[in-house]
C-alpha atoms as a PDB file:
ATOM      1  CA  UNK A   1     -31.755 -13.695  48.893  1.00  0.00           C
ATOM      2  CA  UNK A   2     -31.427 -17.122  49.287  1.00  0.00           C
ATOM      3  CA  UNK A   3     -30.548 -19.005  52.854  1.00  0.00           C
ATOM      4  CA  UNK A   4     -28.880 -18.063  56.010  1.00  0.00           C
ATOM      5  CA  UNK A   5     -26.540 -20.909  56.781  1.00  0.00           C
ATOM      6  CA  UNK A   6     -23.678 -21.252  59.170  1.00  0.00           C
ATOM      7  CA  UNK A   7     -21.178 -24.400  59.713  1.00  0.00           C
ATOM      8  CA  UNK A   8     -23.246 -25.712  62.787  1.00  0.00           C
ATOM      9  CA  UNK A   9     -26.382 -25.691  60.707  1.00  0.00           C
ATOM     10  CA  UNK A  10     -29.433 -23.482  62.020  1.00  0.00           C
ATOM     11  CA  UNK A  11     -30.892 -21.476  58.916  1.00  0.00           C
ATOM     12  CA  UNK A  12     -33.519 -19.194  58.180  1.00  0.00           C
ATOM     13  CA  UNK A  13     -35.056 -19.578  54.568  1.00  0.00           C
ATOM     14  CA  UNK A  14     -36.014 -17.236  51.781  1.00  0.00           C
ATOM     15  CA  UNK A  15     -39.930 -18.181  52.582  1.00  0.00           C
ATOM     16  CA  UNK A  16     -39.584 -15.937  55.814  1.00  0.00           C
ATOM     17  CA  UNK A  17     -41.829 -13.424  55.762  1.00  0.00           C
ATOM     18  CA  UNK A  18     -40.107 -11.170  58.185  1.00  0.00           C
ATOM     19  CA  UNK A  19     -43.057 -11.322  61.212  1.00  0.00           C
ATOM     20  CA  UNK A  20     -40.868 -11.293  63.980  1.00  0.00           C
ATOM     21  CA  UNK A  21     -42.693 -14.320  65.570  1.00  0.00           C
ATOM     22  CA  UNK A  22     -38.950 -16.126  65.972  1.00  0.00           C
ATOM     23  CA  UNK A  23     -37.232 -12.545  67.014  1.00  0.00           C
ATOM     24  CA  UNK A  24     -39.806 -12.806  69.980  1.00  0.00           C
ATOM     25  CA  UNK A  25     -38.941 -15.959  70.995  1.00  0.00           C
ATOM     26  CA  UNK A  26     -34.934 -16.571  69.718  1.00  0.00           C
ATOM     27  CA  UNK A  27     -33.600 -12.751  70.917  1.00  0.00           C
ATOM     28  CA  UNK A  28     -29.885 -12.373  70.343  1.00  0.00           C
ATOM     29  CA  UNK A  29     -29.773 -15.764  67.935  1.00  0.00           C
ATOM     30  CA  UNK A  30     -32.392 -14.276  65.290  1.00  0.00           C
ATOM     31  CA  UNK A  31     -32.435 -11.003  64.279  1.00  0.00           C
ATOM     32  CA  UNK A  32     -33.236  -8.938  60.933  1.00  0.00           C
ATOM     33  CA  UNK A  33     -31.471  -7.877  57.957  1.00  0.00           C
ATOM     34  CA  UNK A  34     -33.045  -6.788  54.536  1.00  0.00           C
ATOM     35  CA  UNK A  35     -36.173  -7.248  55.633  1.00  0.00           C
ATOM     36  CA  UNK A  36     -36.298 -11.256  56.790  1.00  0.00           C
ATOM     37  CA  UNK A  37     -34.605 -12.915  60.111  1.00  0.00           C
ATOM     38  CA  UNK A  38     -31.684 -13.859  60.064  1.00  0.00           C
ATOM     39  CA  UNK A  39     -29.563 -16.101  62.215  1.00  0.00           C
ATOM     40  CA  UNK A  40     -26.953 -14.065  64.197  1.00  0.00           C
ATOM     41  CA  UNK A  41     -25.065 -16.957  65.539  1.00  0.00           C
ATOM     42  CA  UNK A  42     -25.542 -20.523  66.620  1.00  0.00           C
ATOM     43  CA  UNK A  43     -27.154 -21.776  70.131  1.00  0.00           C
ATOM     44  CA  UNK A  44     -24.391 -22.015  72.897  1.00  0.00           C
ATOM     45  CA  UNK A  45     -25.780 -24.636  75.351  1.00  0.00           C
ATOM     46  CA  UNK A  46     -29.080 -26.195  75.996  1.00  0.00           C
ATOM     47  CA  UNK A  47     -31.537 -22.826  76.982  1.00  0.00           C
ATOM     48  CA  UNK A  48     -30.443 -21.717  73.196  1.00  0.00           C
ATOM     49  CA  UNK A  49     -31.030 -24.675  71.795  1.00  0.00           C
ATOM     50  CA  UNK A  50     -34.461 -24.823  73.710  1.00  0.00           C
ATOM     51  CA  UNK A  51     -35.346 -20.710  72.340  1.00  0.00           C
ATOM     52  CA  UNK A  52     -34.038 -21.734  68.319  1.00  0.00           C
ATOM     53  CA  UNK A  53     -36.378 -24.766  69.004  1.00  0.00           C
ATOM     54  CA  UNK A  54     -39.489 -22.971  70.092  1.00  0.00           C
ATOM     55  CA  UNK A  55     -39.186 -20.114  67.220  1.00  0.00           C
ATOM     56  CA  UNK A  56     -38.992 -22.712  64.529  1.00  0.00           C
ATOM     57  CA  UNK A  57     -42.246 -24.476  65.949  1.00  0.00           C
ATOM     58  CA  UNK A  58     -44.117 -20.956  65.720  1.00  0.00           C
ATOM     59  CA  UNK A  59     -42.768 -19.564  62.717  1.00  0.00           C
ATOM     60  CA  UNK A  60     -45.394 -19.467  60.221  1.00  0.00           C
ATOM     61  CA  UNK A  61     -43.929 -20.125  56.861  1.00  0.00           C
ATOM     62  CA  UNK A  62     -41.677 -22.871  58.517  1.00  0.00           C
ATOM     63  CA  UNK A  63     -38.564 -20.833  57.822  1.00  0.00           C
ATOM     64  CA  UNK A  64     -36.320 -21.877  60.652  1.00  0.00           C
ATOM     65  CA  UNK A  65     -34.254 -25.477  60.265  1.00  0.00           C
ATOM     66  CA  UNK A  66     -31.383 -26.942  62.134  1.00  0.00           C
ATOM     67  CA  UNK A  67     -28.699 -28.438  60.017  1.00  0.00           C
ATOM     68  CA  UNK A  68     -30.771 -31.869  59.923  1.00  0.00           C
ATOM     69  CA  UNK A  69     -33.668 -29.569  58.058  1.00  0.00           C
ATOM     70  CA  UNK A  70     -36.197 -31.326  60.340  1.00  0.00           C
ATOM     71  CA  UNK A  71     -37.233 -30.281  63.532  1.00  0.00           C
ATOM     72  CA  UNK A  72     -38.006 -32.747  66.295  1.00  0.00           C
ATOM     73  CA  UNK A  73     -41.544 -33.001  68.102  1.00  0.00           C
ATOM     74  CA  UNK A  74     -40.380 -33.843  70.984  1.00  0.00           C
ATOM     75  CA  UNK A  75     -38.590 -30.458  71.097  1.00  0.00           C
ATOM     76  CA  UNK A  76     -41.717 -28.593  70.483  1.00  0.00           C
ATOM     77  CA  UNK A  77     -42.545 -26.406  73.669  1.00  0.00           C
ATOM     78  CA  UNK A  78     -46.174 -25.479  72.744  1.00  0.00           C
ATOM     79  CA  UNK A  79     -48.044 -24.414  74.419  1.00  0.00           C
ATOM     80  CA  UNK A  80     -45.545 -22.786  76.171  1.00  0.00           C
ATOM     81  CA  UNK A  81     -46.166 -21.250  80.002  1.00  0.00           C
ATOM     82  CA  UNK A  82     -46.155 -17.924  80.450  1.00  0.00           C
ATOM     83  CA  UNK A  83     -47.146 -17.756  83.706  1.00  0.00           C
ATOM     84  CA  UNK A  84     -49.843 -20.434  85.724  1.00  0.00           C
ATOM     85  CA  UNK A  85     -52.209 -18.996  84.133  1.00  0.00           C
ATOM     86  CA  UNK A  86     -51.486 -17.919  80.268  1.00  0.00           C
ATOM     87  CA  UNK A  87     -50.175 -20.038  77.287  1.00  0.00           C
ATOM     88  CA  UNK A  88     -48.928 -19.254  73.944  1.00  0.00           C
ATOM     89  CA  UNK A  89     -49.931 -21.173  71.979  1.00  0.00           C
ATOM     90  CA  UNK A  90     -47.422 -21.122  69.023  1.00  0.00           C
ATOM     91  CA  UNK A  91     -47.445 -22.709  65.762  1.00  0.00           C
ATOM     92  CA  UNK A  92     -48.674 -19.306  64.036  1.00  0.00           C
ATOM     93  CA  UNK A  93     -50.779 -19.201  61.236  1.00  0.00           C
ATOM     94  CA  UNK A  94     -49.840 -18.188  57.986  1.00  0.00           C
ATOM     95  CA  UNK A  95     -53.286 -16.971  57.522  1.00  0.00           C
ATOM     96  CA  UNK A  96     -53.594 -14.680  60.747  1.00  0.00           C
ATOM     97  CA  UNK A  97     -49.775 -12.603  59.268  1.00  0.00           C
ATOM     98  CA  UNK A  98     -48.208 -14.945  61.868  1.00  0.00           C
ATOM     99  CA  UNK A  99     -50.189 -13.344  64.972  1.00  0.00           C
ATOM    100  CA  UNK A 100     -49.606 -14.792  68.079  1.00  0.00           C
ATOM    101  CA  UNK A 101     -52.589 -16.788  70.074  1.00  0.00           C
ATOM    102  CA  UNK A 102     -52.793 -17.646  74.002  1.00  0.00           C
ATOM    103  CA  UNK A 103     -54.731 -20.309  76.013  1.00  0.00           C
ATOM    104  CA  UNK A 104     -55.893 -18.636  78.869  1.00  0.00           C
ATOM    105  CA  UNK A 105     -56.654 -21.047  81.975  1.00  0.00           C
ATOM    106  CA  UNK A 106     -60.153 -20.407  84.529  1.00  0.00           C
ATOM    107  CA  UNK A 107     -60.904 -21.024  87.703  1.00  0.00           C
ATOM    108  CA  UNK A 108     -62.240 -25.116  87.617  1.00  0.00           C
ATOM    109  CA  UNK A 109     -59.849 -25.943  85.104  1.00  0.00           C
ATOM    110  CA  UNK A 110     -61.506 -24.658  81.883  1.00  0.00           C
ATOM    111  CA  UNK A 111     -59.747 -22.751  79.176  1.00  0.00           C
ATOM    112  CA  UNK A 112     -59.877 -19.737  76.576  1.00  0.00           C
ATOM    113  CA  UNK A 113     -58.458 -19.391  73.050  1.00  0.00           C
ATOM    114  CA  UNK A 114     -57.890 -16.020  72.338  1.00  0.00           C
ATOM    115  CA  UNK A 115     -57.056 -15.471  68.887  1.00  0.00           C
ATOM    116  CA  UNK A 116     -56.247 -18.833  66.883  1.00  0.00           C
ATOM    117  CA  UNK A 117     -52.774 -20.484  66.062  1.00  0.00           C
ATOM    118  CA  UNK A 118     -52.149 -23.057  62.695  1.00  0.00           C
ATOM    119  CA  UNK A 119     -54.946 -25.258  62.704  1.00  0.00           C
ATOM    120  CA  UNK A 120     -55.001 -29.004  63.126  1.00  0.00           C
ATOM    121  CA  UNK A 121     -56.432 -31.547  64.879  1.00  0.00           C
ATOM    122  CA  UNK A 122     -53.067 -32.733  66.705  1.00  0.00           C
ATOM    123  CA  UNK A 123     -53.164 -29.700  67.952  1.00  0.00           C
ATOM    124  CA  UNK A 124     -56.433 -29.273  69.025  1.00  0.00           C
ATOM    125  CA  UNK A 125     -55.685 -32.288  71.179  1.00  0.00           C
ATOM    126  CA  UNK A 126     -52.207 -30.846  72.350  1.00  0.00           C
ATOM    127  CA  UNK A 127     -54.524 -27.539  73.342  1.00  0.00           C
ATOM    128  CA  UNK A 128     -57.883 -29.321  74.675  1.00  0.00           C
ATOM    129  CA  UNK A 129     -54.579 -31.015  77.079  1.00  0.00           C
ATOM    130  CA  UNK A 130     -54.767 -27.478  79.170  1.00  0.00           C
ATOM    131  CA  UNK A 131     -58.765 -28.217  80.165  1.00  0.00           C
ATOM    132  CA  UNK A 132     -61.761 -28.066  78.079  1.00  0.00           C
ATOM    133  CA  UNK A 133     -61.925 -24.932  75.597  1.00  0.00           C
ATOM    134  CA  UNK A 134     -65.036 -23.104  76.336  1.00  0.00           C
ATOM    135  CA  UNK A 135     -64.583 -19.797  74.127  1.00  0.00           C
ATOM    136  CA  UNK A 136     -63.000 -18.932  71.188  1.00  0.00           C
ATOM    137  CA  UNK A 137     -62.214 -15.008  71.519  1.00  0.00           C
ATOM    138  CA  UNK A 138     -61.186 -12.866  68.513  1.00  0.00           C
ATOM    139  CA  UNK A 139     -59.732  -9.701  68.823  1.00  0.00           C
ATOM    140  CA  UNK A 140     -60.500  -8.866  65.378  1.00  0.00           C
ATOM    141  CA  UNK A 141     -60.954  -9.557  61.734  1.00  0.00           C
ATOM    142  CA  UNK A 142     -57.110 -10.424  60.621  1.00  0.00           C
ATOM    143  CA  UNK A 143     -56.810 -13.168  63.382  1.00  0.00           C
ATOM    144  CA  UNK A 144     -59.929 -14.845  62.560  1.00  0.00           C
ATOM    145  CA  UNK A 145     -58.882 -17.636  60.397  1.00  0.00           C
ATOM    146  CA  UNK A 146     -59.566 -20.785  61.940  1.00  0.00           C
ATOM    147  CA  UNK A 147     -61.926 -19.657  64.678  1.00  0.00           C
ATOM    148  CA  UNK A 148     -65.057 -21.701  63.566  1.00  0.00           C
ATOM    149  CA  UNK A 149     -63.148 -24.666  63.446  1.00  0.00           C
ATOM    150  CA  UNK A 150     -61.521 -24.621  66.621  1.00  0.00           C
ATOM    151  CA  UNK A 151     -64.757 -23.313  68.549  1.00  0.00           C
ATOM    152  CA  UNK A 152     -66.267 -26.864  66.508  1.00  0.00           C
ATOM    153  CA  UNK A 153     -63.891 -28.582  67.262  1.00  0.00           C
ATOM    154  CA  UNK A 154     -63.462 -27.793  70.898  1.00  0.00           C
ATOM    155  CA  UNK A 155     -67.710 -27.158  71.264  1.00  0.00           C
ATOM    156  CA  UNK A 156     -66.861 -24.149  72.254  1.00  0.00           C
ATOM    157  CA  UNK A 157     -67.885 -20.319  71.776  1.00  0.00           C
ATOM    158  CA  UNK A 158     -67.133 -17.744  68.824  1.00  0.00           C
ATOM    159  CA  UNK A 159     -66.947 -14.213  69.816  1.00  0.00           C
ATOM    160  CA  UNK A 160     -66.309 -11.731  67.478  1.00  0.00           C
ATOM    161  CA  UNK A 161     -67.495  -7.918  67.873  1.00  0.00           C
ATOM    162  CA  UNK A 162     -69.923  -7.102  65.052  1.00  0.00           C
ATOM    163  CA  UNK A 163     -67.582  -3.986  62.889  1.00  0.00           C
ATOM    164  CA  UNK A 164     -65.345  -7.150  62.069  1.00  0.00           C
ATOM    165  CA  UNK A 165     -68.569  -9.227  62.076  1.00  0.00           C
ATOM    166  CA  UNK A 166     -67.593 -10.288  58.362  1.00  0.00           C
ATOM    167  CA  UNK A 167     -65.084 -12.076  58.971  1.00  0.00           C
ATOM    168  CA  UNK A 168     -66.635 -14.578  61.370  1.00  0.00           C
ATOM    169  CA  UNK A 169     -70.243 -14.158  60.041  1.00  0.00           C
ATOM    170  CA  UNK A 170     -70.943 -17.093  61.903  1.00  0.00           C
ATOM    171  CA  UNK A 171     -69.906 -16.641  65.043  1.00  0.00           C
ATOM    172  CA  UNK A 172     -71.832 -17.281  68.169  1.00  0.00           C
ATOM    173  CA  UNK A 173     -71.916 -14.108  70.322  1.00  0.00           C
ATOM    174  CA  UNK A 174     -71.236 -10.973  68.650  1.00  0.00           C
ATOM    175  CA  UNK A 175     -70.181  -7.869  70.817  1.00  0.00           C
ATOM    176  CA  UNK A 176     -71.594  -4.749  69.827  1.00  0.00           C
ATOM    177  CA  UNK A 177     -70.682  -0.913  70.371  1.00  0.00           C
ATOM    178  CA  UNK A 178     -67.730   0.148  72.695  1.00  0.00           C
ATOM    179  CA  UNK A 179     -69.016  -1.044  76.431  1.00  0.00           C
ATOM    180  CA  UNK A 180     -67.414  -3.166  77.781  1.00  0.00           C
ATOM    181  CA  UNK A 181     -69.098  -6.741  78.427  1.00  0.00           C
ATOM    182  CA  UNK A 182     -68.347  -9.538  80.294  1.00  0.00           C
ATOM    183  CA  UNK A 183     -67.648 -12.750  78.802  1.00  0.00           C
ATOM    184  CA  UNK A 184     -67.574 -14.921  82.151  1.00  0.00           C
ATOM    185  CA  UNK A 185     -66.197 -14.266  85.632  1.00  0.00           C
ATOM    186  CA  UNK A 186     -62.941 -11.868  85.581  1.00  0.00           C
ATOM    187  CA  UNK A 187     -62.909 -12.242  81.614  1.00  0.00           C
ATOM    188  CA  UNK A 188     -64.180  -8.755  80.037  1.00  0.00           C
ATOM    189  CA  UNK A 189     -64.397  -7.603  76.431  1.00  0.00           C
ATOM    190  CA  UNK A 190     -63.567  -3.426  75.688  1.00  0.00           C
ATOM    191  CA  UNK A 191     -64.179  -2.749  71.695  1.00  0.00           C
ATOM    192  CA  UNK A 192     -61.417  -1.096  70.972  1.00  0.00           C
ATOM    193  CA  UNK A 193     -62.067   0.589  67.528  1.00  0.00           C
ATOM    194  CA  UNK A 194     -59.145   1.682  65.200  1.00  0.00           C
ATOM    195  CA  UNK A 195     -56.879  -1.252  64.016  1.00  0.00           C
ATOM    196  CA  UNK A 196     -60.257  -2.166  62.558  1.00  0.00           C
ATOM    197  CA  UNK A 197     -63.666  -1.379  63.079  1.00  0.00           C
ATOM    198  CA  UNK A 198     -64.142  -4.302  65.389  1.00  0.00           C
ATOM    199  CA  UNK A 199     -61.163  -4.325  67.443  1.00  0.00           C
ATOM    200  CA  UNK A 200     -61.683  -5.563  70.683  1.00  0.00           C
ATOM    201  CA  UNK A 201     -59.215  -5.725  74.152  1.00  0.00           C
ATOM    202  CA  UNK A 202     -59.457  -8.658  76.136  1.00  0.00           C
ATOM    203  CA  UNK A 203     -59.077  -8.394  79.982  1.00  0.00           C
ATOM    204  CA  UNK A 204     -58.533 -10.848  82.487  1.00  0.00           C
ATOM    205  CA  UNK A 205     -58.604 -10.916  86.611  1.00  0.00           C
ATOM    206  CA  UNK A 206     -57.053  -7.109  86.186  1.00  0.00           C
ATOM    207  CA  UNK A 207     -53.950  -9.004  84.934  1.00  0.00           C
ATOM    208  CA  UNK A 208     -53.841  -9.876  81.323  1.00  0.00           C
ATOM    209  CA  UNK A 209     -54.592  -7.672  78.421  1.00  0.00           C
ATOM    210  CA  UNK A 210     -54.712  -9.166  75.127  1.00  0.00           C
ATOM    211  CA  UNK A 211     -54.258  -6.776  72.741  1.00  0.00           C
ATOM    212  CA  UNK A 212     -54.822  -8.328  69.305  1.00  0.00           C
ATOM    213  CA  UNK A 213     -53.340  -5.244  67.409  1.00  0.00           C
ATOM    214  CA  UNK A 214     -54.375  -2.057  69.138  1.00  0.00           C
ATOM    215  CA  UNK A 215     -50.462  -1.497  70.843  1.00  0.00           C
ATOM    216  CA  UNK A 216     -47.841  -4.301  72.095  1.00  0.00           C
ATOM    217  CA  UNK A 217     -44.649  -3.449  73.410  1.00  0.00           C
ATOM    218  CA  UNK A 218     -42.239  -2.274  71.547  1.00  0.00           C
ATOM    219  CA  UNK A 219     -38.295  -3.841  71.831  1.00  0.00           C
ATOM    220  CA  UNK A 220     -37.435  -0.461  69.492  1.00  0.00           C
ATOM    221  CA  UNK A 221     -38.773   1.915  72.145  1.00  0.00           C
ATOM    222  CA  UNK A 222     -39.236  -0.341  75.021  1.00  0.00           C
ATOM    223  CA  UNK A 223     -42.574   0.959  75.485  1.00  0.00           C
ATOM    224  CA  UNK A 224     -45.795   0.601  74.671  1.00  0.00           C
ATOM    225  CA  UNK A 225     -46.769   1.624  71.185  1.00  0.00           C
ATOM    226  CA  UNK A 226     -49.766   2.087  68.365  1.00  0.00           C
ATOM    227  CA  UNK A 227     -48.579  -0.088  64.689  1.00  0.00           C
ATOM    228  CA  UNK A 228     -49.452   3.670  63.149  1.00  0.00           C
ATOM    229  CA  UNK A 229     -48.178   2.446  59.520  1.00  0.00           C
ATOM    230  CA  UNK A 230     -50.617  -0.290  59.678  1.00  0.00           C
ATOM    231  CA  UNK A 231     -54.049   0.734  61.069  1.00  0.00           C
ATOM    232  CA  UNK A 232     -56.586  -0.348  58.804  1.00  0.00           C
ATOM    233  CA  UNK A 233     -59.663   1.528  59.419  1.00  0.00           C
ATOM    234  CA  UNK A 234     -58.367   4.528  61.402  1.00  0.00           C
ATOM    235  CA  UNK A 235     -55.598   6.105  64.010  1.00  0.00           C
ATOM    236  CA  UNK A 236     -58.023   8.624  65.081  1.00  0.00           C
ATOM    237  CA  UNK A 237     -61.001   5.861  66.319  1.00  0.00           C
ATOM    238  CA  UNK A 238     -57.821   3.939  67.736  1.00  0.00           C
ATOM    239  CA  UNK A 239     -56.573   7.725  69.388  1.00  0.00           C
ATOM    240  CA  UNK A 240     -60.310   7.718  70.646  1.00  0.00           C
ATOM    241  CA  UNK A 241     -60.149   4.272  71.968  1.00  0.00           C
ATOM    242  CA  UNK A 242     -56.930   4.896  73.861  1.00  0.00           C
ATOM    243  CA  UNK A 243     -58.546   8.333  75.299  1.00  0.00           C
ATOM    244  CA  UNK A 244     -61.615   6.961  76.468  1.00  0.00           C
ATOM    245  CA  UNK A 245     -59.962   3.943  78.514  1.00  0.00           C
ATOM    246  CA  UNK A 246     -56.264   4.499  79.042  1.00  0.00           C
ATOM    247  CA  UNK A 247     -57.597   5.834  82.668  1.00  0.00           C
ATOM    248  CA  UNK A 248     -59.530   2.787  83.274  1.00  0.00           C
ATOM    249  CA  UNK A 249     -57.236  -0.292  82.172  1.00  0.00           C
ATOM    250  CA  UNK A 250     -55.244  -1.860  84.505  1.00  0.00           C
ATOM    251  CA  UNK A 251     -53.325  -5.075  83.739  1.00  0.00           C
ATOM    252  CA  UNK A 252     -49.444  -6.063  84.040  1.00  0.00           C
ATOM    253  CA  UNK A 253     -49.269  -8.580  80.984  1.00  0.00           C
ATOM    254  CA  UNK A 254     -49.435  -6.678  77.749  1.00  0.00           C
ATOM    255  CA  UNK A 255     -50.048 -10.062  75.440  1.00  0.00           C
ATOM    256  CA  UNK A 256     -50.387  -8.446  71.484  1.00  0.00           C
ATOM    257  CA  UNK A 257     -50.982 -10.936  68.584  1.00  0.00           C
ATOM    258  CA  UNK A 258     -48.207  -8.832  66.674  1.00  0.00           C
ATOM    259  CA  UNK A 259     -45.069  -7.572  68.336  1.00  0.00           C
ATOM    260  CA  UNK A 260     -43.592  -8.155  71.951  1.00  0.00           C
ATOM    261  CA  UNK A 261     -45.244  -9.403  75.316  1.00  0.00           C
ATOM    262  CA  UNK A 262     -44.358  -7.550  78.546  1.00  0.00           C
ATOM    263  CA  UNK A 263     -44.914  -8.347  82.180  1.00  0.00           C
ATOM    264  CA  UNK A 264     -44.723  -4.816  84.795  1.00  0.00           C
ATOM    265  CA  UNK A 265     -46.238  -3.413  87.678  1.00  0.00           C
ATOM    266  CA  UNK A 266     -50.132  -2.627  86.471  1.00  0.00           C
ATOM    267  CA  UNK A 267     -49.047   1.328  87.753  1.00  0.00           C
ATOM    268  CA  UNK A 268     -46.390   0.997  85.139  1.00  0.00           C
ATOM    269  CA  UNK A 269     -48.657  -0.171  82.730  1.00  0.00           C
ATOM    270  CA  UNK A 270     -51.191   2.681  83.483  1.00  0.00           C
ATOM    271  CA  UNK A 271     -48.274   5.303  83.084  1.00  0.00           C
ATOM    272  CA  UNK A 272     -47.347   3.906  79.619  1.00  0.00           C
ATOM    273  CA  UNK A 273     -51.089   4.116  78.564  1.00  0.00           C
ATOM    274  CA  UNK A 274     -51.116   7.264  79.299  1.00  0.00           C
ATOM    275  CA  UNK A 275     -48.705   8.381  77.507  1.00  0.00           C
ATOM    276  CA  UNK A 276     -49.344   5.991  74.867  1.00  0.00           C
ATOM    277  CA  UNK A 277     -52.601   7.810  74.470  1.00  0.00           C
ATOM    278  CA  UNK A 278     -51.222  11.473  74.807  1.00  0.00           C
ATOM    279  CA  UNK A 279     -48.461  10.420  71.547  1.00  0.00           C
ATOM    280  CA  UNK A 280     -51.363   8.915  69.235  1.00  0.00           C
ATOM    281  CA  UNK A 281     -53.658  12.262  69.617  1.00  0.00           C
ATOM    282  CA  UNK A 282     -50.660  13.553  67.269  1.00  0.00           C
ATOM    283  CA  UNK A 283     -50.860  10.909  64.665  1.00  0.00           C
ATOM    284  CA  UNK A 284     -52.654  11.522  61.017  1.00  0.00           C
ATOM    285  CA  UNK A 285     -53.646   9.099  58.997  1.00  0.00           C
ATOM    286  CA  UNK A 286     -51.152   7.608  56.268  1.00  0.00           C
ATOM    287  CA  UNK A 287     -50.604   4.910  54.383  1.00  0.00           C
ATOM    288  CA  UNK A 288     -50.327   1.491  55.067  1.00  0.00           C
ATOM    289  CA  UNK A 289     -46.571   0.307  54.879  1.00  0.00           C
ATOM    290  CA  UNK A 290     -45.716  -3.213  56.431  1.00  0.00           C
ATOM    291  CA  UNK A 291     -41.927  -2.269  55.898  1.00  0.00           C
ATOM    292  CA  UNK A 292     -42.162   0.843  58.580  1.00  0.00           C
ATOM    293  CA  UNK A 293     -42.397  -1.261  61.340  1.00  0.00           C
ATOM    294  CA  UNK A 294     -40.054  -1.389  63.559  1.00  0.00           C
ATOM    295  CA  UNK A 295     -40.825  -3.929  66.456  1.00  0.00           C
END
């Protein structure tokens, strides 16, 4: 299938790789068909314009053009507020399946990566901009590309939790087992088995819970939900994982590195988890199928 075009000029291209990165960020201008985004229609005033802009900076295969076929850096929005105190980050990497990565700001103006976006030194610098970097935290293996050489870069902290140890064999603290530990003050890591082996939650201030792949909210279901067709090591560790903690969690940002973000009451939040937990008790393994996702 070749290019999406339309007489005003914003396009999606046949390298998409249908990750729903510019879905997120464009809703009602990008949507999917056969398997790829597709434009729906073309920006109507300046907030559109702004939302086309900022899913063509984070798409990872650089699918997304305006008629010109160049985007402008002075419209790039990253990293992008979410609140005062969490950033996307943007500019997804090719290499992490286009997972999404946040800067997460501390108390005395330093900052967290969690998760890593594209890698380059521009923007590094445009990151490093927020305060200085101190950690580098990976939820797990399939978002580790780049970590060492942001942590490097920034002089900063690797964490990685030792089932996914392999793919950041030289990282600088290595969590181990399923208690929870505390990476600084109101920053905790929960492994979080299932996804993969070394899964891991990060929590902050009771507020943010960054995900990695373990659940994100879903725009299908409008609810909190398990990626069941693609769970690596095993739904049952990930059903365990959910059973053992869904009681004890409480956060009202849900930030995944695949699939939707969501802000709610931290009640709300519970309630979902709950439930969340009670649905993937009834889930058997099966195989893993990239096109049954439904985001």
């Amino acid at each position: 299938m070749g290019e999406e075009r339309s007489e005003d000029g914003w396009r999606v291209d046949e390298r998409c790789t249908n990750c729903d990165v510019a879905r997120q960020l464009a809703p009602g201008l990008i949507g999917e068909a056969d398997g790829r985004s597709v434009v729906l229609r073309q920006p109507r005033g300046r907030t559109e314009v702004r939302q086309l802009n900022a899913a063509a900076h984070a798409c990872p295969s650089r699918s997304i053009r305006p008629q010109t076929g160049r985007l402008e850096a002075a419209l790039d929005p990253f990293p992008m507020a979410l609140d005062d105190t969490v950033h996307l980050c943007g500019h997804n990497s090719a290499h992490t399946a286009g997972a999404n990565s946040y800067l997460l700001r501390r108390p005395g103006g330093t900052t967290m990566m969690v998760d890593t976006p594209r890698w380059s030194t521009s923007l590094a610098a445009r990151y490093e901009g927020l305060g200085p970097v101190t950690d580098v935290l990976l939820t797990h293996r399939d978002h580790a590309a780049h970590g060492r050489r942001y942590a490097d870069r920034f002089g900063a902290r690797l964490w990685i939790h030792e089932g996914d140890l392999d793919a950041a064999p030289d990282a600088d603290r290595v969590l181990r087992g399923t208690d929870p530990a505390q990476i600084a003050e109101g920053v905790v890591a929960i492994p979080f088995p299932g996804h993969t082996r070394g899964s891991v939650l990060f929590l902050a201030d009771e507020r943010y819970c960054f995900s990695g792949d373990s659940f994100y909210w879903s725009r299908t279901t409008a609810d909190i939900e398990v990626a069941e067709s693609v769970t690596w090591y095993s739904i049952s560790e990930l059903a365990a994982s959910l059973a053992r903690t869904a009681n004890r969690l409480r956060f009202e940002w849900l930030l995944p590195g695949h699939g939707d973000r969501r802000h709610l009451p931290a009640d709300d939040m519970t309630r979902r988890l709950r439930r969340l937990a009670a649905r993937t008790r009834q889930l058997r393994p099966r195989s893993i199928d990239f096109t049954a996702m439904r985001w």
